[in-house]
PDB file of N, CA and C in Angstrom:
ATOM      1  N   UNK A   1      31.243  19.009 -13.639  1.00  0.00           N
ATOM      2  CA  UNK A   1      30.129  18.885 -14.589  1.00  0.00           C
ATOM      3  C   UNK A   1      28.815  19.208 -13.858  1.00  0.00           C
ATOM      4  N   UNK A   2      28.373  20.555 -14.381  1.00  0.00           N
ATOM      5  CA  UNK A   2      26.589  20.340 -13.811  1.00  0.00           C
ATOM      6  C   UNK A   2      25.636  19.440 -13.791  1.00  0.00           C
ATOM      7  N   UNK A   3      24.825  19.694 -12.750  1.00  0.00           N
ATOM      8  CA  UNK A   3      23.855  18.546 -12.576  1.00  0.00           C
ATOM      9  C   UNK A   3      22.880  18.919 -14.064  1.00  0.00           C
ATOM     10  N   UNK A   4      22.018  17.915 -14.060  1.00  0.00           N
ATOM     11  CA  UNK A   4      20.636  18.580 -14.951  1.00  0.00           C
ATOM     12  C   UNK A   4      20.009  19.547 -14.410  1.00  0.00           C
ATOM     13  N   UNK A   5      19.366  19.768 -12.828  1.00  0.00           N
ATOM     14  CA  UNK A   5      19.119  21.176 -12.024  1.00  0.00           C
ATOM     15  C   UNK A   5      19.666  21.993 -12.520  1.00  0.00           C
ATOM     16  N   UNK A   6      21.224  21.864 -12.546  1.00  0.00           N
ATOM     17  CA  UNK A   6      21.806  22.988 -11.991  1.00  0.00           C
ATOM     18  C   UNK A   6      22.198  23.838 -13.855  1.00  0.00           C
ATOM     19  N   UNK A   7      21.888  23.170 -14.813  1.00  0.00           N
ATOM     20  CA  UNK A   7      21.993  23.184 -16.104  1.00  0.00           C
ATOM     21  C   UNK A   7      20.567  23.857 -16.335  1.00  0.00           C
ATOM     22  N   UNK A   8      19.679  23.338 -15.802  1.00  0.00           N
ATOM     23  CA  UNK A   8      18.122  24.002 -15.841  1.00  0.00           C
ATOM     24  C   UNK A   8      18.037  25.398 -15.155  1.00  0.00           C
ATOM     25  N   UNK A   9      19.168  25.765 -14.209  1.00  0.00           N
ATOM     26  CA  UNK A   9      18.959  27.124 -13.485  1.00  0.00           C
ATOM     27  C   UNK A   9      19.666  27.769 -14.778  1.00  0.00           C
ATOM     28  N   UNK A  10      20.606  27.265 -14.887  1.00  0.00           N
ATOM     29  CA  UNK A  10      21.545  28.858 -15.593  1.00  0.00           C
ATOM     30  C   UNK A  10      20.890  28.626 -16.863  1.00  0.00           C
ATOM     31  N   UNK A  11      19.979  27.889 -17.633  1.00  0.00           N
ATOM     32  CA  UNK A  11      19.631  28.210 -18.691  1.00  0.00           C
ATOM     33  C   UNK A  11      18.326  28.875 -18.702  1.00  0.00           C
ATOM     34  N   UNK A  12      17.855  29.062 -17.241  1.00  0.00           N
ATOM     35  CA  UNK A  12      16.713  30.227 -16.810  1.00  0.00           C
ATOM     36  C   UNK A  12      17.201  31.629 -16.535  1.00  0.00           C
ATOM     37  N   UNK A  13      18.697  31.507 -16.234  1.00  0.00           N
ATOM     38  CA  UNK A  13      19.223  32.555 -15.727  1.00  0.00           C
ATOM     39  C   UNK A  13      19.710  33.634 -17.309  1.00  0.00           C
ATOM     40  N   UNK A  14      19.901  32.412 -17.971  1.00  0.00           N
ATOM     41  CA  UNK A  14      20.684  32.770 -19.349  1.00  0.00           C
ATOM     42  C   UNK A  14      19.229  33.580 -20.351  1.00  0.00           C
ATOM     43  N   UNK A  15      18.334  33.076 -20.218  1.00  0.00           N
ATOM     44  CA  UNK A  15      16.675  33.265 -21.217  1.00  0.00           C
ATOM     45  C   UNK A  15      16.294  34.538 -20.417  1.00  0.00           C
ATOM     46  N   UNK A  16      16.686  34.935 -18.924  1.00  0.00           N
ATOM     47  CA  UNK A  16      15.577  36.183 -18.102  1.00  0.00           C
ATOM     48  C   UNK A  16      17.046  37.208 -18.645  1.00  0.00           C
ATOM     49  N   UNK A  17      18.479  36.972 -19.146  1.00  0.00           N
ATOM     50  CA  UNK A  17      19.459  37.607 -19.120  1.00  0.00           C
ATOM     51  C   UNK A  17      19.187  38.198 -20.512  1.00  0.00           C
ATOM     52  N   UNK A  18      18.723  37.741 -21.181  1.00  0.00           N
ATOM     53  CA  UNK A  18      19.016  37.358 -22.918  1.00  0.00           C
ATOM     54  C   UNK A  18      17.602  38.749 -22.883  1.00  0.00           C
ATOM     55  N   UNK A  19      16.343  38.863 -22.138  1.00  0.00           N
ATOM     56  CA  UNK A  19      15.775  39.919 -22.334  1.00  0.00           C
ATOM     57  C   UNK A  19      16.066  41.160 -21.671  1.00  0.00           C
ATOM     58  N   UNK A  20      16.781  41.057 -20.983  1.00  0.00           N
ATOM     59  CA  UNK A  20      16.463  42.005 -19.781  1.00  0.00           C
ATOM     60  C   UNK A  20      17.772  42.662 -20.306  1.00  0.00           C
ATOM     61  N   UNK A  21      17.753  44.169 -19.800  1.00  0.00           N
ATOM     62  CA  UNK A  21      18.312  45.717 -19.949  1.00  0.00           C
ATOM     63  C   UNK A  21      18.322  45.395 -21.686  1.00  0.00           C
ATOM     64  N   UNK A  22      17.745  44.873 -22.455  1.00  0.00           N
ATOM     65  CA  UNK A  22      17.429  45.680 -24.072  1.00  0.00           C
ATOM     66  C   UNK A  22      17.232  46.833 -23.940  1.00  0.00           C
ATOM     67  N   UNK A  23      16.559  47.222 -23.042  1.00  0.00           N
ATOM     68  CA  UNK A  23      16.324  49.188 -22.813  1.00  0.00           C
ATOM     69  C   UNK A  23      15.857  49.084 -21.410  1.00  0.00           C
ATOM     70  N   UNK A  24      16.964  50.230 -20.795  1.00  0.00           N
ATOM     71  CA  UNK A  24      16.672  50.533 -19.334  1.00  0.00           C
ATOM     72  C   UNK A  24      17.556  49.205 -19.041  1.00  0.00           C
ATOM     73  N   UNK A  25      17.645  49.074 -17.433  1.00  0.00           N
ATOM     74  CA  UNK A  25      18.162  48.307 -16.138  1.00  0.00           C
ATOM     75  C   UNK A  25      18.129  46.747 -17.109  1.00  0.00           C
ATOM     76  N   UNK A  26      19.540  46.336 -16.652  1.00  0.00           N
ATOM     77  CA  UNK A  26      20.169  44.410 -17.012  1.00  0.00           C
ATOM     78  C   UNK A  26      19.206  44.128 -16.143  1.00  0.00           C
ATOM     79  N   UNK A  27      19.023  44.266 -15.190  1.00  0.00           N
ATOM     80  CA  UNK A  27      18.175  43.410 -14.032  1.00  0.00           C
ATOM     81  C   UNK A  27      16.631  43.380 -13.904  1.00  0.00           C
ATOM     82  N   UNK A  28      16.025  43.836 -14.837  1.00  0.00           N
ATOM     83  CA  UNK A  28      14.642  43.668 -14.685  1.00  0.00           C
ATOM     84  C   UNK A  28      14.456  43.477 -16.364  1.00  0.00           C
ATOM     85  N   UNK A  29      12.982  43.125 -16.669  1.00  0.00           N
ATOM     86  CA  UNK A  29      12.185  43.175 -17.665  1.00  0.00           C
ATOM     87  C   UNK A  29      11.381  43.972 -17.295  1.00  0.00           C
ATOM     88  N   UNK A  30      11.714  45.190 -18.576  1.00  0.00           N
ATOM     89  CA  UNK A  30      10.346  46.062 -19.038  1.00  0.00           C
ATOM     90  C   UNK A  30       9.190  45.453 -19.436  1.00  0.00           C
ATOM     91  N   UNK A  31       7.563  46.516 -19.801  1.00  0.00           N
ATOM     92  CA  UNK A  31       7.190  45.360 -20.453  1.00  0.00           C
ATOM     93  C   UNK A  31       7.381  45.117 -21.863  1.00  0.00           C
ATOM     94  N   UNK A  32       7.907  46.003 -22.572  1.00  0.00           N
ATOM     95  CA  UNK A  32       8.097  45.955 -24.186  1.00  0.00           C
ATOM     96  C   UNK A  32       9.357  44.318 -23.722  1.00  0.00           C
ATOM     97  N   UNK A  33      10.306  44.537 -23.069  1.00  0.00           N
ATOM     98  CA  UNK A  33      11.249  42.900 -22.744  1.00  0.00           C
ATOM     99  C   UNK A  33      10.225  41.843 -22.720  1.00  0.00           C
ATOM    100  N   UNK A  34       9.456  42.255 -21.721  1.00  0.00           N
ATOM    101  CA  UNK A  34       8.300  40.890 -21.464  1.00  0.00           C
ATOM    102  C   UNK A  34       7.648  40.127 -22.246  1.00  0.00           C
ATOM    103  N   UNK A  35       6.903  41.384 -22.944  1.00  0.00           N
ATOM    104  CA  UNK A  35       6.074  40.411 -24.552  1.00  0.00           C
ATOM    105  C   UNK A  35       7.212  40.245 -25.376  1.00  0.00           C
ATOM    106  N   UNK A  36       8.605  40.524 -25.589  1.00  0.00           N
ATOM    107  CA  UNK A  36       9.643  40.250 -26.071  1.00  0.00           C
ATOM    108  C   UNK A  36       9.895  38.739 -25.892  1.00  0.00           C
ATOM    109  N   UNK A  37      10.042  38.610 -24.946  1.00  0.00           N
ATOM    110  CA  UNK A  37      10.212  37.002 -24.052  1.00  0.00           C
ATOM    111  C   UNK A  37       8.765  36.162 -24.251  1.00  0.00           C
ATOM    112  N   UNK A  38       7.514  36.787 -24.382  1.00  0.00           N
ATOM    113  CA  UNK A  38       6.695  36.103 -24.566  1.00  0.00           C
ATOM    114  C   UNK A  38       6.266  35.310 -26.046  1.00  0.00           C
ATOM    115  N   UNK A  39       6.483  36.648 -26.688  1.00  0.00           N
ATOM    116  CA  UNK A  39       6.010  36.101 -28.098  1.00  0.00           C
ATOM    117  C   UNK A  39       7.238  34.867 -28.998  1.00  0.00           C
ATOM    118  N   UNK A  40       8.297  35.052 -27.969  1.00  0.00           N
ATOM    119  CA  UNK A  40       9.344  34.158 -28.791  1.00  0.00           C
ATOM    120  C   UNK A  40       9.684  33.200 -27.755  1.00  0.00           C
ATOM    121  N   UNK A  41       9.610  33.301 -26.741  1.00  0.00           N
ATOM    122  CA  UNK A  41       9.813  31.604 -25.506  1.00  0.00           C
ATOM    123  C   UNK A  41       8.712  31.093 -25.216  1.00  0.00           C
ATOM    124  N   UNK A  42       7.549  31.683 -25.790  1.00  0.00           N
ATOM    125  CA  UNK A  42       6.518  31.268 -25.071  1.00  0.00           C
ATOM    126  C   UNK A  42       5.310  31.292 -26.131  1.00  0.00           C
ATOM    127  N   UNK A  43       6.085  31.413 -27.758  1.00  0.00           N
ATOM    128  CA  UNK A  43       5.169  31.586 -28.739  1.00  0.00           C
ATOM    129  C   UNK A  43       4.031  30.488 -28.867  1.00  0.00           C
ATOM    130  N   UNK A  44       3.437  29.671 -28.599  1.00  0.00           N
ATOM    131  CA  UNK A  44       2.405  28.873 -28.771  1.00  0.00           C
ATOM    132  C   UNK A  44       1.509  29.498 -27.487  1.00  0.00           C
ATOM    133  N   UNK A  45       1.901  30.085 -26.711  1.00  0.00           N
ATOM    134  CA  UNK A  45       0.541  30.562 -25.569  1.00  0.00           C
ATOM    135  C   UNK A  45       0.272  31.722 -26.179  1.00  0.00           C
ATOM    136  N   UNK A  46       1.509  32.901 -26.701  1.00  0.00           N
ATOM    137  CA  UNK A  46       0.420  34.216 -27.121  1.00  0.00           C
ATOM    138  C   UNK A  46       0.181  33.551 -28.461  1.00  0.00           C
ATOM    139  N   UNK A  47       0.049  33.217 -29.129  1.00  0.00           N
ATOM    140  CA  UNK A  47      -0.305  32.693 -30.745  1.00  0.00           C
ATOM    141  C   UNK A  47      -1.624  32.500 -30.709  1.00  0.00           C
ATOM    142  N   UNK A  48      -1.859  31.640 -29.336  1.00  0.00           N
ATOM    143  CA  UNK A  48      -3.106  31.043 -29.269  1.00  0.00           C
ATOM    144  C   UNK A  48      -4.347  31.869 -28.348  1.00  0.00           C
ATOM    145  N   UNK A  49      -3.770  32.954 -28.109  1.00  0.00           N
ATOM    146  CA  UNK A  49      -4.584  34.260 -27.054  1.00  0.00           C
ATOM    147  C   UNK A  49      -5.486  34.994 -28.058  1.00  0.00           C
ATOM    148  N   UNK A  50      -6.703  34.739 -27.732  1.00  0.00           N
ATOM    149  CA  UNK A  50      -7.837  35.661 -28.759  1.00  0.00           C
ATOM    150  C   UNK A  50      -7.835  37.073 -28.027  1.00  0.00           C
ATOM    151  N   UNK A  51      -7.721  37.135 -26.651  1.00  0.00           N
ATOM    152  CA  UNK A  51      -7.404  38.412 -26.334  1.00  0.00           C
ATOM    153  C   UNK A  51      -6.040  39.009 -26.433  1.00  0.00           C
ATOM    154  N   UNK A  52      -5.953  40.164 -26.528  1.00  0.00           N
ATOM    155  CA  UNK A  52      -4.859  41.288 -27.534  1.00  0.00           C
ATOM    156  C   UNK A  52      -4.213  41.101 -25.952  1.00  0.00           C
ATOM    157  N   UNK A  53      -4.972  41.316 -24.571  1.00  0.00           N
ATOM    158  CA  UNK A  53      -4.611  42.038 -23.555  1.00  0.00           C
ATOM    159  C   UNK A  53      -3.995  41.286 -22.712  1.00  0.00           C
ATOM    160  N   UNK A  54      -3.524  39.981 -22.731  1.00  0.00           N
ATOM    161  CA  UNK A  54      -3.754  39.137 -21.902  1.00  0.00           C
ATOM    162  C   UNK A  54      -2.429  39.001 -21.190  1.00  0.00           C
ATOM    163  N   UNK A  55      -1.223  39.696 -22.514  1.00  0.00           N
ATOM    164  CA  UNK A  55       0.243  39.657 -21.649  1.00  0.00           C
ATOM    165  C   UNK A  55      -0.081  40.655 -21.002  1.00  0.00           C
ATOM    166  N   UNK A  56      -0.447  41.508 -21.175  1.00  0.00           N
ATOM    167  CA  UNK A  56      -0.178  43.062 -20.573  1.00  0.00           C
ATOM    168  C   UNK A  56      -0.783  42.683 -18.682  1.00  0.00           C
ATOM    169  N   UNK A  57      -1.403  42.286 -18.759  1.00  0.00           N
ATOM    170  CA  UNK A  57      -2.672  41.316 -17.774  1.00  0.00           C
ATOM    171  C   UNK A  57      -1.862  40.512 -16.497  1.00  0.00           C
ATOM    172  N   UNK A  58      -0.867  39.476 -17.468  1.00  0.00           N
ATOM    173  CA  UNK A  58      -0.023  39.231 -17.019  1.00  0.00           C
ATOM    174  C   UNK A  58       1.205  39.915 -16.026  1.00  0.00           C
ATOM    175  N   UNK A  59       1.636  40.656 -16.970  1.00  0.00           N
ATOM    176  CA  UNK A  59       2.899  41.624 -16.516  1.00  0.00           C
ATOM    177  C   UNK A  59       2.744  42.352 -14.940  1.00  0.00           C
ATOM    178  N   UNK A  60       1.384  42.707 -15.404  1.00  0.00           N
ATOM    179  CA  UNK A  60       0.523  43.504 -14.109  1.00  0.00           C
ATOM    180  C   UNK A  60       0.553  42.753 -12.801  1.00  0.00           C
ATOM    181  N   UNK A  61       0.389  41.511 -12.814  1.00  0.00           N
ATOM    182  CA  UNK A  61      -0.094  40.590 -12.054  1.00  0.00           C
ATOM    183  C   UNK A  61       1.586  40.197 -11.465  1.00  0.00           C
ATOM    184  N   UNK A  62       1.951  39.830 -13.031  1.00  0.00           N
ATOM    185  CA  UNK A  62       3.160  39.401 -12.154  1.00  0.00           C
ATOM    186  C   UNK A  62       3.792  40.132 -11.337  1.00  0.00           C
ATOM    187  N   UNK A  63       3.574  41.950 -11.890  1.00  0.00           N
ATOM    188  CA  UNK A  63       4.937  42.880 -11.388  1.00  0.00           C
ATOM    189  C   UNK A  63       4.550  43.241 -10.013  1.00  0.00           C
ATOM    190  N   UNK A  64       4.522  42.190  -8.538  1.00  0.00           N
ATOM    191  CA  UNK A  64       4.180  42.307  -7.240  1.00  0.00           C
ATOM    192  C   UNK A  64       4.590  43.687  -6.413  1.00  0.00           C
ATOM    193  N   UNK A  65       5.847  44.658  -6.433  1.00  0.00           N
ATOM    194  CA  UNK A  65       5.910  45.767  -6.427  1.00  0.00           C
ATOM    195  C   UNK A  65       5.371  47.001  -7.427  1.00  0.00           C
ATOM    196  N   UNK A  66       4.547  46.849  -8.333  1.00  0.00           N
ATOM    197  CA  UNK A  66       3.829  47.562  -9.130  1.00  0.00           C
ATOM    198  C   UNK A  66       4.847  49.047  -9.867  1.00  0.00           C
ATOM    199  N   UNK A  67       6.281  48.096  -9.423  1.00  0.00           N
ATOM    200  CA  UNK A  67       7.168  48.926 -10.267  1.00  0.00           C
ATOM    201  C   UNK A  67       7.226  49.598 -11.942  1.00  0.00           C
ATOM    202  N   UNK A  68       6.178  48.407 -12.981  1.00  0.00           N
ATOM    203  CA  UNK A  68       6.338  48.561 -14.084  1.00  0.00           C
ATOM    204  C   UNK A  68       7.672  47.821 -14.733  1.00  0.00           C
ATOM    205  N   UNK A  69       8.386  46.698 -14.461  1.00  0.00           N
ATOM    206  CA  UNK A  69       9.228  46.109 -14.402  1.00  0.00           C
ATOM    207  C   UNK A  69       9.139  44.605 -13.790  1.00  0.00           C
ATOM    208  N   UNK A  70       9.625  43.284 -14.216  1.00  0.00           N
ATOM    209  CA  UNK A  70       9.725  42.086 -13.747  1.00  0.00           C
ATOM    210  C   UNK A  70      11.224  42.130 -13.586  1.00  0.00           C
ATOM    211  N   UNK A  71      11.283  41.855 -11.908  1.00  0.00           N
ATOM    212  CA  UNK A  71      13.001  41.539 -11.355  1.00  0.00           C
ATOM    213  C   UNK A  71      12.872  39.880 -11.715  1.00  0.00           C
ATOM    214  N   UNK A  72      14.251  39.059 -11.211  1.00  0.00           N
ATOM    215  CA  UNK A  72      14.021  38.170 -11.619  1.00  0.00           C
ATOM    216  C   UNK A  72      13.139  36.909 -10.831  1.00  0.00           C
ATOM    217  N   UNK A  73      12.940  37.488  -9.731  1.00  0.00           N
ATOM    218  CA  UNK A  73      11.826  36.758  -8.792  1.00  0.00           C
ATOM    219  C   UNK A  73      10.686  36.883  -9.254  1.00  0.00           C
ATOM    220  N   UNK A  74      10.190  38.151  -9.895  1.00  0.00           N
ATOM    221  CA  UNK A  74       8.749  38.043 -10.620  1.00  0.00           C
ATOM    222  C   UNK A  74       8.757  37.460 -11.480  1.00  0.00           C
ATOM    223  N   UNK A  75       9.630  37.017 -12.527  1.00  0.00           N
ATOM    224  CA  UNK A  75       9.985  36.630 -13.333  1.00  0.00           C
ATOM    225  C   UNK A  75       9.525  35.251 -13.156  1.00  0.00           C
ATOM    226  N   UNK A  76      10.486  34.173 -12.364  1.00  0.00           N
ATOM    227  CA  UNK A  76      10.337  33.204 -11.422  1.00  0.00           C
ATOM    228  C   UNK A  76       8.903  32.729 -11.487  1.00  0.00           C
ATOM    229  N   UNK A  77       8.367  33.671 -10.957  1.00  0.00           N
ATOM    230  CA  UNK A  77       6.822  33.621 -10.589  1.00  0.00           C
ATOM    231  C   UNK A  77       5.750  32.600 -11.403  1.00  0.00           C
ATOM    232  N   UNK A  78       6.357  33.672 -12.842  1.00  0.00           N
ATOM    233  CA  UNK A  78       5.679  33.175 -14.070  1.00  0.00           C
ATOM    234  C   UNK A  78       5.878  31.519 -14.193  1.00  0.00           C
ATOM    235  N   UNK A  79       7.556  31.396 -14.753  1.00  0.00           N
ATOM    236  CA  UNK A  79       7.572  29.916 -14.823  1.00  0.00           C
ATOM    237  C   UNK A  79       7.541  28.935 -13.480  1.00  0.00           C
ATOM    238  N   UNK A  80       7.109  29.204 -12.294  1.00  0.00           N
ATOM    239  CA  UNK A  80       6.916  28.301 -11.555  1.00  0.00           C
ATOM    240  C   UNK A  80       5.200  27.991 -11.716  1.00  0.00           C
ATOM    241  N   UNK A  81       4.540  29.163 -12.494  1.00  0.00           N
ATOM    242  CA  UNK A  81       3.572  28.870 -12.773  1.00  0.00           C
ATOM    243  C   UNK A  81       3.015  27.807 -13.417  1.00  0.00           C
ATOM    244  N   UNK A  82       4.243  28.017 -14.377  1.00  0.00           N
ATOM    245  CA  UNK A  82       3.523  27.418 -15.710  1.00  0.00           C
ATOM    246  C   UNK A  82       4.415  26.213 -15.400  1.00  0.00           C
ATOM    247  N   UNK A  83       5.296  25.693 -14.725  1.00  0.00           N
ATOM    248  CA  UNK A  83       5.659  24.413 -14.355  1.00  0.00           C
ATOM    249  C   UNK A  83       4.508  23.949 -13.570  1.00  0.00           C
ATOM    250  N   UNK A  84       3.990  24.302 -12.730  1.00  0.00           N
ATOM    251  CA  UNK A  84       2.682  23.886 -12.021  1.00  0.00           C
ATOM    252  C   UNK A  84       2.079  23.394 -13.297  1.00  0.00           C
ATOM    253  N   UNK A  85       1.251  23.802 -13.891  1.00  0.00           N
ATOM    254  CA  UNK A  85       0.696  24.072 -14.702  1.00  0.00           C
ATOM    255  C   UNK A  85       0.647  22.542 -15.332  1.00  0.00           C
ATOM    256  N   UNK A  86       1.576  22.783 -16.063  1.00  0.00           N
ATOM    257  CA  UNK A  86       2.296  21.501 -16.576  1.00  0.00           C
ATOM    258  C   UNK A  86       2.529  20.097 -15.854  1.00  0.00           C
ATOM    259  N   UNK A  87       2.434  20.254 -14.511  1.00  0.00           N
ATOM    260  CA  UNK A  87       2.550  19.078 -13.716  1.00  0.00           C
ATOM    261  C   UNK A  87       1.227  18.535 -13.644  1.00  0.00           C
ATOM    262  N   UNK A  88       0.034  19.758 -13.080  1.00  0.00           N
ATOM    263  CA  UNK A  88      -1.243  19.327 -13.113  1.00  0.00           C
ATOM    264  C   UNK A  88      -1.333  18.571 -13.954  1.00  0.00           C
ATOM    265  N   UNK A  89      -1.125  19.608 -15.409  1.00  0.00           N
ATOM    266  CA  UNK A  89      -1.628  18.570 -16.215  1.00  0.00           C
ATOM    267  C   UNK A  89      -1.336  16.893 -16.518  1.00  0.00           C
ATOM    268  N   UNK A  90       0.018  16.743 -16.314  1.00  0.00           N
ATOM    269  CA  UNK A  90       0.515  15.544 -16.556  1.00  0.00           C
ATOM    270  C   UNK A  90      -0.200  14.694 -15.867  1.00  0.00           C
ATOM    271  N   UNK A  91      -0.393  14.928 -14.170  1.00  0.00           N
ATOM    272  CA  UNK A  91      -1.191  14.376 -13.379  1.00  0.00           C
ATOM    273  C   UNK A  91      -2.744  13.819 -14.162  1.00  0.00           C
ATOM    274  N   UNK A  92      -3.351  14.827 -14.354  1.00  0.00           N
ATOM    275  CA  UNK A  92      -4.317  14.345 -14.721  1.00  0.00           C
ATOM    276  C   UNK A  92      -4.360  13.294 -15.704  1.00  0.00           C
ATOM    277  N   UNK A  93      -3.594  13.621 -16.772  1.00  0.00           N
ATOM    278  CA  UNK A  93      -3.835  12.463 -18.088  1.00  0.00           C
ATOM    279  C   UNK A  93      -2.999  11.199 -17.138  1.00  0.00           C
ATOM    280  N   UNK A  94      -2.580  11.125 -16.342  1.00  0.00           N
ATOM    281  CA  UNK A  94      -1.693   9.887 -16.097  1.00  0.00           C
ATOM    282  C   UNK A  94      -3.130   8.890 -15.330  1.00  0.00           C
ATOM    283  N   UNK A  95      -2.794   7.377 -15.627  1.00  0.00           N
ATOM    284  CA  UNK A  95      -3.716   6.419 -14.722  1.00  0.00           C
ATOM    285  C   UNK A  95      -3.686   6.737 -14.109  1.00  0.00           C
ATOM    286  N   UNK A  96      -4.179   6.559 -12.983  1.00  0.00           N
ATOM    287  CA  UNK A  96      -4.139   6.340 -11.631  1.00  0.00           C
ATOM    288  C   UNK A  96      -4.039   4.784 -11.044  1.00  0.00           C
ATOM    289  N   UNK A  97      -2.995   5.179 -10.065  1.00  0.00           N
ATOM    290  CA  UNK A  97      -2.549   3.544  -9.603  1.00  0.00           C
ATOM    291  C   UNK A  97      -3.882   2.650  -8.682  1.00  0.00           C
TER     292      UNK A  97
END
């Protein structure tokens, strides 16, 4: 039986699988995959983007070999981001002891 970790990897592994080779290479995200993955796993951040540009922005940033493509380490990138992200925040609203 998997751990909860180990249930949390393959269902990261399963969500970067579920976009990637729709067109072109299984192993990367294009960016048409990317805002694919964005606008539907991640629909409350672009929903709420007044700028048009901001995945594209993203993609750029993330894609560290400037291939035009997210492997799954760039990929990575993103949600270790936004787990940060999310921790800050928790941090902050929490008392302090």
């Amino acid at each position: 039986m998997p751990t909860e970790t180990e249930r949390c990897i393959e269902s990261l592994l399963a969500v970067f699988q579920r976009y990637a080779g729709r067109e072109g290479s299984s192993v990367t995200l294009s960016k048409r995959e990317f805002r694919a993955f964005m606008d539907t796993e991640l629909a409350a951040f672009t929903k709420n983007q007044k700028d048009p540009g901001v995945v594209d922005r993203m993609m750029k940033k993330l894609d560290m070999n400037s291939d035009g493509q997210l492997d799954f380490q760039e990929f990575l990138n993103l949600i270790g981001g936004i787990a940060v992200a999310c921790h800050d925040s928790l941090i902050l609203k929490s008392p302090n002891p």
